[in-house]
Protein backbone atom coordinates (compact mmCIF):
# COMPACT_ATOMS: atom_id res chain seq x y z
CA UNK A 1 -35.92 -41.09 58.71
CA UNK A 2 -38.83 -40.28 60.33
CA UNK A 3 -41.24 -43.50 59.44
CA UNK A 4 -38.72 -45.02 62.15
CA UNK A 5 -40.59 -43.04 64.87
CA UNK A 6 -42.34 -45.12 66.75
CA UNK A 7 -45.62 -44.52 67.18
CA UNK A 8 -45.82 -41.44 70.54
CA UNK A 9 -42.53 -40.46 70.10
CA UNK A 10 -42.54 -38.99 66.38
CA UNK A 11 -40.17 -36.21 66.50
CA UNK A 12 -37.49 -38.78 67.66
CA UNK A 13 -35.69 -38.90 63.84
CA UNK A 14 -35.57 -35.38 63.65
CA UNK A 15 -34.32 -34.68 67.18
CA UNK A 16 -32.05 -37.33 66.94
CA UNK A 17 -30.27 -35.60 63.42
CA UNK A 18 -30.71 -31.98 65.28
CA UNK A 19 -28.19 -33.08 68.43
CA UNK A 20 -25.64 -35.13 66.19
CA UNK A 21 -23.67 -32.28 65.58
CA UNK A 22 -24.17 -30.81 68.71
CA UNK A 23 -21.28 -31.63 70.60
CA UNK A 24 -19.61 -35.48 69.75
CA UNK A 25 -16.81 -37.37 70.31
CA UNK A 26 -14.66 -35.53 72.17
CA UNK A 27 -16.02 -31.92 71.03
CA UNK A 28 -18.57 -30.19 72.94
CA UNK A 29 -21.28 -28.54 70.42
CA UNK A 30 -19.09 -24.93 70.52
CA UNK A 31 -16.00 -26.78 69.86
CA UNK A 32 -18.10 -28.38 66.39
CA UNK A 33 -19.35 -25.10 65.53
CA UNK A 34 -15.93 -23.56 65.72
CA UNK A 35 -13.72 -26.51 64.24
CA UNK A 36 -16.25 -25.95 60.99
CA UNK A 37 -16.27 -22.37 61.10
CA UNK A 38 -12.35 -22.26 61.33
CA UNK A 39 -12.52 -23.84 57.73
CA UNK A 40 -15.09 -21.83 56.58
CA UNK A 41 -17.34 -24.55 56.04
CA UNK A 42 -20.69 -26.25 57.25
CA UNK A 43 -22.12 -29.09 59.29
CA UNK A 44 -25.53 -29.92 59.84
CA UNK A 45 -28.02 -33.40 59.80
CA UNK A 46 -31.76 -33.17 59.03
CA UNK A 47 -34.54 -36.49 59.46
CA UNK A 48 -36.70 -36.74 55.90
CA UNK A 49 -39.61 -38.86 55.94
CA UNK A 50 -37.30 -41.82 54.99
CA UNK A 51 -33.62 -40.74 55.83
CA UNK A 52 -31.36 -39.21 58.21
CA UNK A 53 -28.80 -37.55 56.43
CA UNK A 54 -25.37 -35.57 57.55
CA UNK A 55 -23.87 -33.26 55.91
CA UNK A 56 -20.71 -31.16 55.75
CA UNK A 57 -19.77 -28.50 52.94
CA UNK A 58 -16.24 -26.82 53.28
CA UNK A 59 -12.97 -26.51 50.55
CA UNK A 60 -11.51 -29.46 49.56
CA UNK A 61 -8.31 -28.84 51.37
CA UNK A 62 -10.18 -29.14 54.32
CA UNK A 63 -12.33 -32.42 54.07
CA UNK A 64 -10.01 -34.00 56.96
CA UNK A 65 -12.24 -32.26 59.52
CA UNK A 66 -15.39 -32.28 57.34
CA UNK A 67 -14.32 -36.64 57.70
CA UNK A 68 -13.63 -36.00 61.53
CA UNK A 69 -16.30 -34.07 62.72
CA UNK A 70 -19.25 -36.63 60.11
CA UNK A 71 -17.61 -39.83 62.12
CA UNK A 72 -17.68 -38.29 65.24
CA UNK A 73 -21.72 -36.68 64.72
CA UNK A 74 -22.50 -40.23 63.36
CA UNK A 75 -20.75 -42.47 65.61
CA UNK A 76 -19.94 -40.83 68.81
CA UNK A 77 -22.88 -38.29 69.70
CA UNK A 78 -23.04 -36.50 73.34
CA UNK A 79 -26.18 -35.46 73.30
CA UNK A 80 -25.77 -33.55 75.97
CA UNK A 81 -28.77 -33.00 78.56
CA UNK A 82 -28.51 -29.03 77.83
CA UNK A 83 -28.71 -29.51 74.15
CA UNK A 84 -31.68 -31.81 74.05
CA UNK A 85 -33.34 -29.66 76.51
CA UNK A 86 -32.46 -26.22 74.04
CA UNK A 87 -33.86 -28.31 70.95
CA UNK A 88 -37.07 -29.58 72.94
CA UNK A 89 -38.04 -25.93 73.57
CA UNK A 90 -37.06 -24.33 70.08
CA UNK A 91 -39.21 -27.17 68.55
CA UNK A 92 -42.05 -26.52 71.27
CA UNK A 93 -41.92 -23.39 69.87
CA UNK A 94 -41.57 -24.07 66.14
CA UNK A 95 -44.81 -26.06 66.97
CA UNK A 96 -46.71 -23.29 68.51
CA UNK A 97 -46.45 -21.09 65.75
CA UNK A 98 -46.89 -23.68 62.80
CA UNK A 99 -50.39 -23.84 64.81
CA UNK A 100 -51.07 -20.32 63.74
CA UNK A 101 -50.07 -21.06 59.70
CA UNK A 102 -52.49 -22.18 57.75
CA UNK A 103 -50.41 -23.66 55.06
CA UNK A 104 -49.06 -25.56 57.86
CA UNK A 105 -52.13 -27.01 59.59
CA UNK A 106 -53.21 -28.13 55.58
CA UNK A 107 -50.40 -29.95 55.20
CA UNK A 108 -50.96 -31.96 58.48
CA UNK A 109 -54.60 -32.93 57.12
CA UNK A 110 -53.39 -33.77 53.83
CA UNK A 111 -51.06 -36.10 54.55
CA UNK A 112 -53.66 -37.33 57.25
CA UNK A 113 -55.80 -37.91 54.21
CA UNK A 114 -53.29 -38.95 51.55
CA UNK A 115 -51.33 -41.70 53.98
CA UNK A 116 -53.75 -42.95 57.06
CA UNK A 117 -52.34 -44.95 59.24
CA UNK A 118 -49.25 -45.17 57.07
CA UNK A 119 -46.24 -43.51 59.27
CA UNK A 120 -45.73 -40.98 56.55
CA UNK A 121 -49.31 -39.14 57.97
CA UNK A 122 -47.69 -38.94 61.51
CA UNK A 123 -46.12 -35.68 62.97
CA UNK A 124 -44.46 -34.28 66.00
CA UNK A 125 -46.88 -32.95 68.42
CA UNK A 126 -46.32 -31.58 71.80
CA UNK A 127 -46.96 -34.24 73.36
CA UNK A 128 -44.72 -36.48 71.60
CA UNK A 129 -41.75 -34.26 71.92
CA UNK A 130 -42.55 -33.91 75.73
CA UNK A 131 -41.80 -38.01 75.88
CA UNK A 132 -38.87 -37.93 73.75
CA UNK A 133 -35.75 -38.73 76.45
CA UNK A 134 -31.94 -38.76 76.10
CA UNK A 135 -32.36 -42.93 76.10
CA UNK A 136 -34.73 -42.97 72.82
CA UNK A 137 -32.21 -40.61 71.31
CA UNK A 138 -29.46 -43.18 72.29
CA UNK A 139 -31.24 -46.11 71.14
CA UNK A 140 -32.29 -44.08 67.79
CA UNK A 141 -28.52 -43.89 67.16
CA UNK A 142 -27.38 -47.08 67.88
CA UNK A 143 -30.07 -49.08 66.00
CA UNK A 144 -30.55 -46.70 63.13
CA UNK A 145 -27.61 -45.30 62.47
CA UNK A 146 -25.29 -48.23 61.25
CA UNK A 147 -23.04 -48.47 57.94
CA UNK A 148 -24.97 -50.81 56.20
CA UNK A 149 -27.90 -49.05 55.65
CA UNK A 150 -25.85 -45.73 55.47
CA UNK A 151 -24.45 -44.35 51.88
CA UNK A 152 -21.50 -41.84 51.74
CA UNK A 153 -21.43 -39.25 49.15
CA UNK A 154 -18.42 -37.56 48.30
CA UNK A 155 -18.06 -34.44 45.70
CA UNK A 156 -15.21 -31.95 44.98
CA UNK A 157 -11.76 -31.74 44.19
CA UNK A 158 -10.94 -35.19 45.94
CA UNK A 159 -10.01 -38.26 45.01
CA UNK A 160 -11.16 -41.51 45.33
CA UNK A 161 -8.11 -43.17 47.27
CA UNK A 162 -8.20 -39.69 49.46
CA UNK A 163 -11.67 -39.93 50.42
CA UNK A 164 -11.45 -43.74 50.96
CA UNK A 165 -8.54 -42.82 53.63
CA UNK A 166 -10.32 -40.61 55.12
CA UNK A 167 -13.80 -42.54 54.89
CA UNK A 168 -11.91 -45.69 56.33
CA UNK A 169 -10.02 -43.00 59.46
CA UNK A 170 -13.15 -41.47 60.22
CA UNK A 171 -15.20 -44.58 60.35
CA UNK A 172 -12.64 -46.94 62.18
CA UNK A 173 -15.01 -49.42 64.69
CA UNK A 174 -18.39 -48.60 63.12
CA UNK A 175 -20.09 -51.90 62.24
CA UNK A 176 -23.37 -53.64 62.36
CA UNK A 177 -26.39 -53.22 60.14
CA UNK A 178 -29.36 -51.09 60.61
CA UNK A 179 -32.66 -52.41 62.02
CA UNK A 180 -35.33 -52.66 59.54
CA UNK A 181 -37.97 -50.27 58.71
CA UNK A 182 -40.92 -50.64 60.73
CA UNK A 183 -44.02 -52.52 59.08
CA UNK A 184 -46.41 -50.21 58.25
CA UNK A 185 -49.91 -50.25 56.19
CA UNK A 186 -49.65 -49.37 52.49
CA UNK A 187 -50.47 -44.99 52.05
């Protein structure tokens, strides 16, 4: 999540879980958006302060490519130079106007208050974003991203020995553990 950020780069957790499901493995990010929407279903990954979490929501009779397209987003990521450069202006933007939103610019001083120098009082900022390259995106993936240190959640009409099959397909050649979390001052 996003207390992995290091410290002038926070946004990197979020950007990273933006681009995973646009465009990986061999699918470019309209081939992800149509395999899902063929089904019906959903895709998507968000950064909390303390997870990265993927998700996929479709009918059961479809969780194959739900399986597929999670292993791919997780394991083989593009993130293609036209993507990160789409995301790094819609968040510019985003940015802009939470600077206009009281409610928003609060929040910012109240966790400033409530956390210090813990990283749960650091945000995204222009400037941070502005550093953020296709290499710290990489490395966020490959360090962080790892299956021990990841959980799988599975719900619906499917069984356990189905989703195992599928888990164990999808997943095929992921290893390794993830780095720890950074130190970081008591809140």
């Amino acid at each position: 999540g996003r207390i992995a950020d290091p410290i002038g780069k926070e946004g990197l957790a979020g950007m990273t879980a933006a681009l995973l499901t646009k465009g990986a493995g061999a699918r470019p990010a309209e081939e992800v958006a149509l395999a899902i929407e063929q089904v019906g279903g959903t895709i998507g990954a968000s950064a909390g302060s303390d997870f990265l979490t993927v998700s996929a929501g479709l009918l059961s009779k479809d969780v194959g490519i739900a399986f597929d397209l999670i292993g791919d987003a997780v394991i083989r990521p593009k993130f293609d130079s036209a993507e990160i450069a789409l995301l790094r202006t819609q968040t510019l933007s985003g940015l802009e106007v939470e600077r206009s939103q009281p409610a928003a610019l609060a929040s910012r001083q109240l966790d400033l208050m409530l956390y210090g120098k813990h990283p749960y009082a650091r945000r995204q900022t222009p400037a941070s974003i502005a550093t953020i390259r296709r290499a710290d995106l990489v490395a966020f993936q490959r360090t962080r991203l790892r299956p021990r240190g990841a959980l799988l959640v599975v719900a619906g009409a499917i069984s356990l020995a189905d989703a195992r099959r599928h888990a164990t397909r999808a997943f095929r050649g992921w290893t390794g553990s993830a780095a720890p979390p950074p130190a970081a001052a008591p809140p």
